[in-house]
PDB file of N, CA and C in Angstrom:
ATOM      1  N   UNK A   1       0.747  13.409   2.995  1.00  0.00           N
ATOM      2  CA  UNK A   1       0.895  12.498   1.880  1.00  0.00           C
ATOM      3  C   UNK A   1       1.758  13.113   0.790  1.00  0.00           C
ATOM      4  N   UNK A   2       1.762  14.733   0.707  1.00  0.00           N
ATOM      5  CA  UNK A   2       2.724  15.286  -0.389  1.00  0.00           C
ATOM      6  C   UNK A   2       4.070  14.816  -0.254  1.00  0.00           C
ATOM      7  N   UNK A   3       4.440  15.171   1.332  1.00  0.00           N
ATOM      8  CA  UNK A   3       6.202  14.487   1.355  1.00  0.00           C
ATOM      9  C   UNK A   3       6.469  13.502   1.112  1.00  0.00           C
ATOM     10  N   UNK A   4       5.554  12.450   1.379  1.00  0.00           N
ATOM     11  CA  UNK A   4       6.403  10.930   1.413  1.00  0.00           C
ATOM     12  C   UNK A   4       7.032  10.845   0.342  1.00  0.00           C
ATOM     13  N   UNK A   5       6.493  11.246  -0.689  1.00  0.00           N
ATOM     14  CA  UNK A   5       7.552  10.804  -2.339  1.00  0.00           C
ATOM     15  C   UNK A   5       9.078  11.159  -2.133  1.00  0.00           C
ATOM     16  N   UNK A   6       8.550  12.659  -1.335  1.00  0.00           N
ATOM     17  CA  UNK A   6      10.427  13.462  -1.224  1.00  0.00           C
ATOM     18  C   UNK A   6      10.910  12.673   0.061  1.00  0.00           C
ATOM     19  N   UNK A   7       9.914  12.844   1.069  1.00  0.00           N
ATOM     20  CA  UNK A   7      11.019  12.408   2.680  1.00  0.00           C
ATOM     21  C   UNK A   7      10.960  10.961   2.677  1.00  0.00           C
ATOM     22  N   UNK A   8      10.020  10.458   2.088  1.00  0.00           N
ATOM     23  CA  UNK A   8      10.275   9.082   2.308  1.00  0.00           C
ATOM     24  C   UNK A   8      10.790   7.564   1.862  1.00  0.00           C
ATOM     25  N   UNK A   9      11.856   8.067   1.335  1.00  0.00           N
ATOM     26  CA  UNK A   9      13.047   7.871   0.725  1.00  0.00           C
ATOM     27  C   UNK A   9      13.674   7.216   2.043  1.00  0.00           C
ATOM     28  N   UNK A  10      13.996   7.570   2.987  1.00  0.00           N
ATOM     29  CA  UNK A  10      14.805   7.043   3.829  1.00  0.00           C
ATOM     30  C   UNK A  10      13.588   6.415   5.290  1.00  0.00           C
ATOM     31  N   UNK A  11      14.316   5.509   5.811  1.00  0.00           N
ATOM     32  CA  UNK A  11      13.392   4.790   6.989  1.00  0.00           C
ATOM     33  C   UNK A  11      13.016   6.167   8.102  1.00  0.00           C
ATOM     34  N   UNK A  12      13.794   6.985   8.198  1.00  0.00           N
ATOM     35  CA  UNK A  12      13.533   8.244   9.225  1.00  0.00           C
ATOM     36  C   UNK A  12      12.086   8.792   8.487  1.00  0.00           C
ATOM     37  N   UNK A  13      12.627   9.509   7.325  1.00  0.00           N
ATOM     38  CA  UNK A  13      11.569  10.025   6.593  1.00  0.00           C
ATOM     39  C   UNK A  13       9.966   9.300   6.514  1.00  0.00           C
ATOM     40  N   UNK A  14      10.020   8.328   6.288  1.00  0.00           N
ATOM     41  CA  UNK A  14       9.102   7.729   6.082  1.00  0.00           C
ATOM     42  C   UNK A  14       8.365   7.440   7.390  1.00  0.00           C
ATOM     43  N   UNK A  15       8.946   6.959   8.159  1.00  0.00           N
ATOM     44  CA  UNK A  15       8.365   6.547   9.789  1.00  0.00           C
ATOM     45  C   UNK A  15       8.017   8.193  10.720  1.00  0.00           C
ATOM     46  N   UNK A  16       8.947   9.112   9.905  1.00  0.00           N
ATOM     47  CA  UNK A  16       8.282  10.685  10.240  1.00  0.00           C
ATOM     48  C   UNK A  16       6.769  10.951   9.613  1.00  0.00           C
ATOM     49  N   UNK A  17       6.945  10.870   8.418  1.00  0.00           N
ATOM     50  CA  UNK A  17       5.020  10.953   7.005  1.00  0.00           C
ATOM     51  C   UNK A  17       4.295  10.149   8.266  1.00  0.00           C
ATOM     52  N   UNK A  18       4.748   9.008   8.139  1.00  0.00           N
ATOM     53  CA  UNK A  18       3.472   7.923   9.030  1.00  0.00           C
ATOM     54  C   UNK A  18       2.907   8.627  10.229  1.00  0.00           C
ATOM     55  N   UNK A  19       3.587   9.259  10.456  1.00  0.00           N
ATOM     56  CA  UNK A  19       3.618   9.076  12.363  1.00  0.00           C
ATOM     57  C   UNK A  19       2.809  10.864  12.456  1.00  0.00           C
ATOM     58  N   UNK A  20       2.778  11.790  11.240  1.00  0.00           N
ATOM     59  CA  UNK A  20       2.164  13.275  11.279  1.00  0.00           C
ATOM     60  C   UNK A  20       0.889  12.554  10.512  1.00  0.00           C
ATOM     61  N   UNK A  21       1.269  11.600   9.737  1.00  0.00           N
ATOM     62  CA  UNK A  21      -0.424  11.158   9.244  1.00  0.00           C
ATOM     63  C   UNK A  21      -1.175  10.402   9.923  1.00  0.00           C
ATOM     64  N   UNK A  22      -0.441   9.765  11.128  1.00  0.00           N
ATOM     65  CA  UNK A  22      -1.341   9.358  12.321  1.00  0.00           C
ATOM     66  C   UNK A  22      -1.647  10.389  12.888  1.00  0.00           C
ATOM     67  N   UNK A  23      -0.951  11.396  13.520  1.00  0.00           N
ATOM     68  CA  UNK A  23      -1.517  12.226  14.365  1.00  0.00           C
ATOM     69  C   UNK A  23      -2.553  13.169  13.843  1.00  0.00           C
ATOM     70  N   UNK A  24      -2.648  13.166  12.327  1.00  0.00           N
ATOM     71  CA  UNK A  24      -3.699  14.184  12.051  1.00  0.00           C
ATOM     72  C   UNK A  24      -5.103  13.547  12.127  1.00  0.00           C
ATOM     73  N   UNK A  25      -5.028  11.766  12.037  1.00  0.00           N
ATOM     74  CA  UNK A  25      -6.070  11.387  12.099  1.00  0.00           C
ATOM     75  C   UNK A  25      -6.496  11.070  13.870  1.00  0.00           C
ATOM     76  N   UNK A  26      -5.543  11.408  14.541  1.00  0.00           N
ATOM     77  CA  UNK A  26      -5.739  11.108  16.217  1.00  0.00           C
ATOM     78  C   UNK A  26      -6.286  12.756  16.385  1.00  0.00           C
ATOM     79  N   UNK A  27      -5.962  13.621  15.974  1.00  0.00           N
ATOM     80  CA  UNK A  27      -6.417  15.030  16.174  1.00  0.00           C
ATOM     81  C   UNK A  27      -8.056  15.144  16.020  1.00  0.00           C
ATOM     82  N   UNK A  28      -8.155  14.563  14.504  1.00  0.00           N
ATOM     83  CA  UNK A  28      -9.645  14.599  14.277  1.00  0.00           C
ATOM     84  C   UNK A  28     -10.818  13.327  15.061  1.00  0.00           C
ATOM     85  N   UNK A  29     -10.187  12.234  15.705  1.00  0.00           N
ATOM     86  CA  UNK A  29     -10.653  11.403  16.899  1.00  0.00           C
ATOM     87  C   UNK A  29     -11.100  12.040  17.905  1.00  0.00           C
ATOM     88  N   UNK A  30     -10.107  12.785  18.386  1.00  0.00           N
ATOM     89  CA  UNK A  30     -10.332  13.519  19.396  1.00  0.00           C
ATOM     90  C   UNK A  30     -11.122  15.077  19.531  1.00  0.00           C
ATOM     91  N   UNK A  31     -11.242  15.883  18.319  1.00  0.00           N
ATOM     92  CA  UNK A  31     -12.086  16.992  18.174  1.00  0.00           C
ATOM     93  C   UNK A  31     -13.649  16.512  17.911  1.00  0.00           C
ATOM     94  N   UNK A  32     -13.640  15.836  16.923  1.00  0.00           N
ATOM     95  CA  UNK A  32     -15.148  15.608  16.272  1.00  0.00           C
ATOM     96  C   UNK A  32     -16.056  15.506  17.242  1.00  0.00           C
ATOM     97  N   UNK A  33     -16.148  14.870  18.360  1.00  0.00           N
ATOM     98  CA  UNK A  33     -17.188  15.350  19.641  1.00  0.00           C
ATOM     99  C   UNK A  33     -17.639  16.236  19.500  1.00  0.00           C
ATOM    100  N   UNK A  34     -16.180  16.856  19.811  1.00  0.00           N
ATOM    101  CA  UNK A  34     -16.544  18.218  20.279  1.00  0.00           C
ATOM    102  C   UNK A  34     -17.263  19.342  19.302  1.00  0.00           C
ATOM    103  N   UNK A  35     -16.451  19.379  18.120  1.00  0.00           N
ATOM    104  CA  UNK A  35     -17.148  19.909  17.050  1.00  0.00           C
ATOM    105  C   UNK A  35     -18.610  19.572  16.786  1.00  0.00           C
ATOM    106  N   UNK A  36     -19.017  18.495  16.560  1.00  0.00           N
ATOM    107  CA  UNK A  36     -20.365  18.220  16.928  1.00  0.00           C
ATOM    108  C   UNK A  36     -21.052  18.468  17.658  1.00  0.00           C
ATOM    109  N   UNK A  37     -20.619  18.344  18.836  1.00  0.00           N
ATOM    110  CA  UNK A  37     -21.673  19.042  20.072  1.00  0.00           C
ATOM    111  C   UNK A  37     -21.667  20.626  19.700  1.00  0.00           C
ATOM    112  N   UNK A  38     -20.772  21.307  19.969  1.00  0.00           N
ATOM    113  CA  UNK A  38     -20.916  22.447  19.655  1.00  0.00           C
ATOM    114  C   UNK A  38     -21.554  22.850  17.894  1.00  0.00           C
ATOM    115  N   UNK A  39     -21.566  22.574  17.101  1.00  0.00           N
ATOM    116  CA  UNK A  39     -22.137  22.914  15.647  1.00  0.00           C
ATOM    117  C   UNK A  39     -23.722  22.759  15.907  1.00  0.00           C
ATOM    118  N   UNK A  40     -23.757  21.573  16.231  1.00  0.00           N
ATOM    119  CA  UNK A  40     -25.561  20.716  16.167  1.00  0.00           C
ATOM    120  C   UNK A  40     -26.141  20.611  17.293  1.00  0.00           C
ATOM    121  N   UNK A  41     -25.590  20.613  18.495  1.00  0.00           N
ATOM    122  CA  UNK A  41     -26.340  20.563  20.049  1.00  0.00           C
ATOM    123  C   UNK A  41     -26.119  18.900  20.437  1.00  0.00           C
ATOM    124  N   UNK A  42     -26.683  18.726  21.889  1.00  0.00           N
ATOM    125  CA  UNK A  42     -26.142  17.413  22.367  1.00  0.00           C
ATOM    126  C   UNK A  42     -27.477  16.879  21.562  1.00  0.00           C
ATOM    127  N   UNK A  43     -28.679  17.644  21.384  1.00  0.00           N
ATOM    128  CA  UNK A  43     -29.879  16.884  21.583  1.00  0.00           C
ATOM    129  C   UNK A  43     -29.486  15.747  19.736  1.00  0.00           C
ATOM    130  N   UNK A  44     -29.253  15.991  18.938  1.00  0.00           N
ATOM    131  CA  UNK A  44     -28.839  15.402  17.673  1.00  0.00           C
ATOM    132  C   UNK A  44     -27.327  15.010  17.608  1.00  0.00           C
ATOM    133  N   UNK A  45     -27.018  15.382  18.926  1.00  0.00           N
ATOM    134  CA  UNK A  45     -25.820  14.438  18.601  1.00  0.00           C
ATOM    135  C   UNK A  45     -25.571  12.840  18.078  1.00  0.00           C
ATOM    136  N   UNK A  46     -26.310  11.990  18.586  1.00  0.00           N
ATOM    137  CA  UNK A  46     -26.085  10.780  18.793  1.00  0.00           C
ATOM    138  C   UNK A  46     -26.220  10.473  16.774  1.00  0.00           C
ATOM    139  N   UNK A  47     -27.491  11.122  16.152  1.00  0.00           N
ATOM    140  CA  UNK A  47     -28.023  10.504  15.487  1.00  0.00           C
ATOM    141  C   UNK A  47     -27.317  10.751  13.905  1.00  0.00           C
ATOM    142  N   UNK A  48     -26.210  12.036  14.526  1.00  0.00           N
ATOM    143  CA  UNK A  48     -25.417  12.816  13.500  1.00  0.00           C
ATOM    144  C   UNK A  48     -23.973  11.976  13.538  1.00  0.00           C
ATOM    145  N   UNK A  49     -23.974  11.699  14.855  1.00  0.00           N
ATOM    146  CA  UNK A  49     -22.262  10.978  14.874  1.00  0.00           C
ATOM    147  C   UNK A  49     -22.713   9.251  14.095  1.00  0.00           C
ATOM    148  N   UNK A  50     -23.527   8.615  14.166  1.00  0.00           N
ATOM    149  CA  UNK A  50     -23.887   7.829  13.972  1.00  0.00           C
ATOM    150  C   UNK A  50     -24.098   7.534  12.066  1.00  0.00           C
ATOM    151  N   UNK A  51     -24.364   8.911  11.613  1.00  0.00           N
ATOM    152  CA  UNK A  51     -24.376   8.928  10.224  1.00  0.00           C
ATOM    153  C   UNK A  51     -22.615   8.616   9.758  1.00  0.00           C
ATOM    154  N   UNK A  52     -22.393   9.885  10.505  1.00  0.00           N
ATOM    155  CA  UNK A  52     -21.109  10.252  10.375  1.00  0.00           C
ATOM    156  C   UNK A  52     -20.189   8.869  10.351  1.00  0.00           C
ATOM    157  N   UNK A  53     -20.386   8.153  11.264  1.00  0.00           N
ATOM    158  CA  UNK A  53     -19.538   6.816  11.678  1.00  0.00           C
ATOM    159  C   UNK A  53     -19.954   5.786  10.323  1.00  0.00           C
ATOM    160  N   UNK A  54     -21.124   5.799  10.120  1.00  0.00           N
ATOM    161  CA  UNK A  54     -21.717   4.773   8.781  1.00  0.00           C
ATOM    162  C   UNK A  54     -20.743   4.876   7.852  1.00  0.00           C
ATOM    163  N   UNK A  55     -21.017   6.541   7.335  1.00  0.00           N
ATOM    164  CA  UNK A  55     -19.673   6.915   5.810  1.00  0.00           C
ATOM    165  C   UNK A  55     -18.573   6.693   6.133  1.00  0.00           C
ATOM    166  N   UNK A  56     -18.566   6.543   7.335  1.00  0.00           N
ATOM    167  CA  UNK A  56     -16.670   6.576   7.823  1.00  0.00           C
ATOM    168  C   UNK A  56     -15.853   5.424   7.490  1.00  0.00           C
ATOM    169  N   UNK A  57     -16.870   4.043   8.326  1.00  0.00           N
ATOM    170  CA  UNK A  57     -16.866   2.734   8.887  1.00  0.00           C
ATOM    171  C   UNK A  57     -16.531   2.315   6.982  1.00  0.00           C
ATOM    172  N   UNK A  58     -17.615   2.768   6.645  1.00  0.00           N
ATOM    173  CA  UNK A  58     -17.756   2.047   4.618  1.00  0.00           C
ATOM    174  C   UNK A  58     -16.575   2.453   4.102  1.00  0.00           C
ATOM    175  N   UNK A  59     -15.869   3.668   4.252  1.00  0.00           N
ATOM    176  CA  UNK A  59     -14.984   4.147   3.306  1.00  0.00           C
ATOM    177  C   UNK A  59     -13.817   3.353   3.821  1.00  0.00           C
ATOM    178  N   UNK A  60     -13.606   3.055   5.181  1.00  0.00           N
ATOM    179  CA  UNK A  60     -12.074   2.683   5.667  1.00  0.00           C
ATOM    180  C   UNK A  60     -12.391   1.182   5.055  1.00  0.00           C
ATOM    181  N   UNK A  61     -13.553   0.597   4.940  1.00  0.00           N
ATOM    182  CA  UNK A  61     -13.594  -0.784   4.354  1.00  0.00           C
ATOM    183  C   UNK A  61     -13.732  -1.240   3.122  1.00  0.00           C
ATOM    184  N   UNK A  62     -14.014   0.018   2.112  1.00  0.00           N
ATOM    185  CA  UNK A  62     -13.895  -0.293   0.703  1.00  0.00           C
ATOM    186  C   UNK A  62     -12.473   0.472   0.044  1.00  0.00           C
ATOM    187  N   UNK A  63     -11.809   1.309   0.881  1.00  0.00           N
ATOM    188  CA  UNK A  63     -10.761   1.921   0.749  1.00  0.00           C
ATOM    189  C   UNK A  63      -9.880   0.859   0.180  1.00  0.00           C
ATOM    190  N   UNK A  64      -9.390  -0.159   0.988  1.00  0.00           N
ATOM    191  CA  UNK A  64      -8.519  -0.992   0.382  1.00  0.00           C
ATOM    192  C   UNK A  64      -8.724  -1.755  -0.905  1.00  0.00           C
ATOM    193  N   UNK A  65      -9.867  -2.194  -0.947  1.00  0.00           N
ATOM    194  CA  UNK A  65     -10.200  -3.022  -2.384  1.00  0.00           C
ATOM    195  C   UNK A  65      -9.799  -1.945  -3.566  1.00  0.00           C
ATOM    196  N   UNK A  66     -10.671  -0.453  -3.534  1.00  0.00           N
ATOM    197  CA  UNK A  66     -10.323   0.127  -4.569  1.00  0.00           C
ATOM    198  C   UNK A  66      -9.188   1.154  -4.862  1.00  0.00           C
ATOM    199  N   UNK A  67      -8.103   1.132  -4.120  1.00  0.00           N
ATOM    200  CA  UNK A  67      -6.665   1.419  -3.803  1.00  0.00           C
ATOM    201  C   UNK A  67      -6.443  -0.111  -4.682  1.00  0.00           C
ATOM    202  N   UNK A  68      -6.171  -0.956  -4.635  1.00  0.00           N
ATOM    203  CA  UNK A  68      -5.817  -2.510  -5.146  1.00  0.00           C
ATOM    204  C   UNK A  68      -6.479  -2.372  -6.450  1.00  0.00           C
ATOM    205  N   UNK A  69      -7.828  -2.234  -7.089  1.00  0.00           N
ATOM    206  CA  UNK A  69      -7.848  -2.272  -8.120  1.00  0.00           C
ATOM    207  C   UNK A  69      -7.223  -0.648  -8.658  1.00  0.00           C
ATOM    208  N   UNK A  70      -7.475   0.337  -8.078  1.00  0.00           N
ATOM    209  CA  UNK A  70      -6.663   1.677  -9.145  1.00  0.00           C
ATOM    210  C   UNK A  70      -5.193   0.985  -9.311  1.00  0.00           C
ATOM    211  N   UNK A  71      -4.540   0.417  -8.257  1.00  0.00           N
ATOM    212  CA  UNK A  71      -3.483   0.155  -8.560  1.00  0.00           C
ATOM    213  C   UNK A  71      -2.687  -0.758  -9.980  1.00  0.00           C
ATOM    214  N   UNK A  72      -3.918  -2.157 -10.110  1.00  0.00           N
ATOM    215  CA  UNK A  72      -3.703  -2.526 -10.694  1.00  0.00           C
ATOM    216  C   UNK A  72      -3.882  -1.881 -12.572  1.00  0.00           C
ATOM    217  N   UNK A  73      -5.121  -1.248 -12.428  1.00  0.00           N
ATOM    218  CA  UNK A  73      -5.521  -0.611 -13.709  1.00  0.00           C
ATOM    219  C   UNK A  73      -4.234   0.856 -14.069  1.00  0.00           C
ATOM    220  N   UNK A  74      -3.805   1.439 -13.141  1.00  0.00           N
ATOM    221  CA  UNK A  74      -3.133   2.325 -13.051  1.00  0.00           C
ATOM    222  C   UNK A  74      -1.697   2.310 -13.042  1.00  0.00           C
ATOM    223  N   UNK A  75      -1.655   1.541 -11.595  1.00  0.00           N
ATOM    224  CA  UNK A  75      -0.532   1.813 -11.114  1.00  0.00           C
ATOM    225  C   UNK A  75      -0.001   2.653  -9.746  1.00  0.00           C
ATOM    226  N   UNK A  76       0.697   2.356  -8.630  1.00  0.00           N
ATOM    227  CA  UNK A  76       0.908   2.429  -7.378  1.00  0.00           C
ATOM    228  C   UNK A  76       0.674   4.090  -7.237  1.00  0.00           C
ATOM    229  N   UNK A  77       1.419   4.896  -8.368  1.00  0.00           N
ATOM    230  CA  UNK A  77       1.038   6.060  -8.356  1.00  0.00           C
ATOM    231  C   UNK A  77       0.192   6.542  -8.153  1.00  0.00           C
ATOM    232  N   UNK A  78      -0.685   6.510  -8.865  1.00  0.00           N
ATOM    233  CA  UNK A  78      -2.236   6.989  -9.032  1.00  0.00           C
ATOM    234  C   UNK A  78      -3.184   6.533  -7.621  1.00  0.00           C
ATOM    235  N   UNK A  79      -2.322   5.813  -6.991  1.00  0.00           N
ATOM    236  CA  UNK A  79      -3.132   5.434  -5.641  1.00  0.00           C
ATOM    237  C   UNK A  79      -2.389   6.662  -4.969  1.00  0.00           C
ATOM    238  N   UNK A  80      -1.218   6.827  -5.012  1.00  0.00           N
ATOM    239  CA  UNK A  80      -0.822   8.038  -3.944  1.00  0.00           C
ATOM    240  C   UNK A  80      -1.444   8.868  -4.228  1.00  0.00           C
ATOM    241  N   UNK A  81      -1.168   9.180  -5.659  1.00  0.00           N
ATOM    242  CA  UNK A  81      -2.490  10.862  -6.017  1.00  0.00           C
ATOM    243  C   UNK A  81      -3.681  10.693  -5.488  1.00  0.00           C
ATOM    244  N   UNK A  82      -4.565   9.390  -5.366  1.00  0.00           N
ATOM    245  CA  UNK A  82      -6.066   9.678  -5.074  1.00  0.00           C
ATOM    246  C   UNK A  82      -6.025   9.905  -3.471  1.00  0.00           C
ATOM    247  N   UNK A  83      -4.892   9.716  -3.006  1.00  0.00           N
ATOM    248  CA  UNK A  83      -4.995   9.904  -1.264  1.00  0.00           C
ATOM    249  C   UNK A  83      -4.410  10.879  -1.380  1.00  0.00           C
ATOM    250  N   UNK A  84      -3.702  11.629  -2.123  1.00  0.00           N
ATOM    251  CA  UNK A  84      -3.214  12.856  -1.676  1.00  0.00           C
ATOM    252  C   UNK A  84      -4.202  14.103  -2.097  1.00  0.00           C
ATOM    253  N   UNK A  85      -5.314  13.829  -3.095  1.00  0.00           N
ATOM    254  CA  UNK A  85      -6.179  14.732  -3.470  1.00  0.00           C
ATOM    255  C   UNK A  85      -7.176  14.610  -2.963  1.00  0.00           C
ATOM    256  N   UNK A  86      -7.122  13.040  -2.171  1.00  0.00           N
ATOM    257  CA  UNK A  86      -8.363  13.451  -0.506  1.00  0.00           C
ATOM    258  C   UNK A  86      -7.615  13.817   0.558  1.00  0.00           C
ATOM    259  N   UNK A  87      -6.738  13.961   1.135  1.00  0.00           N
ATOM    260  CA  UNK A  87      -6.377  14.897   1.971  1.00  0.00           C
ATOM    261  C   UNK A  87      -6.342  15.849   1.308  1.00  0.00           C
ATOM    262  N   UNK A  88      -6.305  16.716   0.225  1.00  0.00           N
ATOM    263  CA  UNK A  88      -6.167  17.962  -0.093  1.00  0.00           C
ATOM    264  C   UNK A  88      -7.464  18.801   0.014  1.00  0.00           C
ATOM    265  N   UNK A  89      -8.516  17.558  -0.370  1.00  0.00           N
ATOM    266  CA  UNK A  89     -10.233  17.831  -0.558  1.00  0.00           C
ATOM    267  C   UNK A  89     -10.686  18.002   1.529  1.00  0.00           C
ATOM    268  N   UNK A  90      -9.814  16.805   2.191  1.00  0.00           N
ATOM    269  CA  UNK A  90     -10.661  16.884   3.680  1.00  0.00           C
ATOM    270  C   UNK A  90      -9.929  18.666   4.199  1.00  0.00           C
ATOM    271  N   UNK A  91      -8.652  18.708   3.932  1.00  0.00           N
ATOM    272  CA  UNK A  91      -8.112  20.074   4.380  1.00  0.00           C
ATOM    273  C   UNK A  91      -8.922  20.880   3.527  1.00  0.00           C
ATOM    274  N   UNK A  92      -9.207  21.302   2.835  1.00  0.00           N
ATOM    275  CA  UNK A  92      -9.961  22.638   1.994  1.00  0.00           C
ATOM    276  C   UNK A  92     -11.222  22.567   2.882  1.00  0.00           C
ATOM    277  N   UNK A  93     -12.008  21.217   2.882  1.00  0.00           N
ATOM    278  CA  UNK A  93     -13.383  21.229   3.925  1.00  0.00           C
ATOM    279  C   UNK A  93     -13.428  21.968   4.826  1.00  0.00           C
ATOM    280  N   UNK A  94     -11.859  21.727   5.716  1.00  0.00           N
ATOM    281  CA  UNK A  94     -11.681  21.659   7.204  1.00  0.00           C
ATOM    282  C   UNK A  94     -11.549  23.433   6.930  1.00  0.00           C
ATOM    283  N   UNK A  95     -10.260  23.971   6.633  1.00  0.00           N
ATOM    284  CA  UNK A  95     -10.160  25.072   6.213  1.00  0.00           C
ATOM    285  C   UNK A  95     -11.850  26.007   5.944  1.00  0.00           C
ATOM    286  N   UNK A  96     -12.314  25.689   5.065  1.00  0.00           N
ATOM    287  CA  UNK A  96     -13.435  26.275   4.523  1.00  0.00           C
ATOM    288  C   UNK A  96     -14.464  26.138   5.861  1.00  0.00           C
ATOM    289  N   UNK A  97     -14.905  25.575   6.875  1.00  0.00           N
ATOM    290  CA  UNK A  97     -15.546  25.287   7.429  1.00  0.00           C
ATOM    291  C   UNK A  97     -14.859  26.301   8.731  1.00  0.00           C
ATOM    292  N   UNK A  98     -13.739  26.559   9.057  1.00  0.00           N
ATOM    293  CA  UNK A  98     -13.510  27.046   9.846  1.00  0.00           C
ATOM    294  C   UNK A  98     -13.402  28.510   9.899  1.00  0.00           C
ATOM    295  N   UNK A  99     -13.037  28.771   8.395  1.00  0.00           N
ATOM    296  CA  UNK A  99     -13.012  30.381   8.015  1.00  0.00           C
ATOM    297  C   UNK A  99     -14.536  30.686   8.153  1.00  0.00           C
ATOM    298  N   UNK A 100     -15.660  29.788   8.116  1.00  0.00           N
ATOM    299  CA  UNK A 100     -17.208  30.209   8.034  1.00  0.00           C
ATOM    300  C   UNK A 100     -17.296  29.974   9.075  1.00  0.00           C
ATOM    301  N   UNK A 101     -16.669  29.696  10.697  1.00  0.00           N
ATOM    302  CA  UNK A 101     -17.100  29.765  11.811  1.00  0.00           C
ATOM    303  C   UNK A 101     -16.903  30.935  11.686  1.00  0.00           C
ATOM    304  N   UNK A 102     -15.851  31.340  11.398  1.00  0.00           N
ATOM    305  CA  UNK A 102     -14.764  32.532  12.308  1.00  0.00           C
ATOM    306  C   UNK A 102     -15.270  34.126  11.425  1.00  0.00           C
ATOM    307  N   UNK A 103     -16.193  33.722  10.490  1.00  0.00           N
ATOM    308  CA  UNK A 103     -16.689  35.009   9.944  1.00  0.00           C
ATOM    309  C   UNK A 103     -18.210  35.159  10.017  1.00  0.00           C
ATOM    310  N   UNK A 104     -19.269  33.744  11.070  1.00  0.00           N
ATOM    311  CA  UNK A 104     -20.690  33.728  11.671  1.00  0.00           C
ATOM    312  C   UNK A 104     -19.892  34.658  12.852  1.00  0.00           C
ATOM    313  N   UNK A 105     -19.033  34.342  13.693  1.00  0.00           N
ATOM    314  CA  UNK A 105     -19.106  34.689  15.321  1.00  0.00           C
ATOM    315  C   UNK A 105     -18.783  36.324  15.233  1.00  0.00           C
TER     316      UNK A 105
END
């Protein structure tokens, strides 16, 4: 979300941002299983992915309304900043979570 302001300026640029901000969310589709099974065990799996999916399911569905009103109270900007300071917040998680695997094992 940092580049698009700079790369996405041009139709390349922009259809490049889209297409690494799809894949980071196809990356985390495809790990979270796994991460789950391995963190919590199969036996709580179901009941953890299931939380997990609730906050998920709510945020992708109230996401748009309140993107539309910051926008309006704000301005288009301030919608890029609040998505670019949650990807900055899910990477620090991700980061932070992985440096505390890699210093339990």
């Amino acid at each position: 979300m940092l580049l698009l302001p700079q790369v996405g300026r041009s139709v390349a640029g922009a259809v490049g941002c889209v297409l690494l901000f799809g894949l980071g969310f196809g990356v985390g589709t495809i790990t979270r299983p796994q991460l789950l099974a391995a963190r919590y065990g199969t036996t709580a799996y179901a009941t953890i992915a299931g939380r997990i999916a609730f906050f998920s399911i709510t945020a992708k569905a109230t996401a748009p309304l309140g993107a539309v009103a910051l926008a309006q109270a704000a301005g288009y900007g301030s919608v890029m900043a609040a998505v670019a300071v949650g990807c900055f917040t899910a990477a620090s998680a991700l980061l932070t979570y992985h440096r505390h695997e890699l210093s339990s094992s």
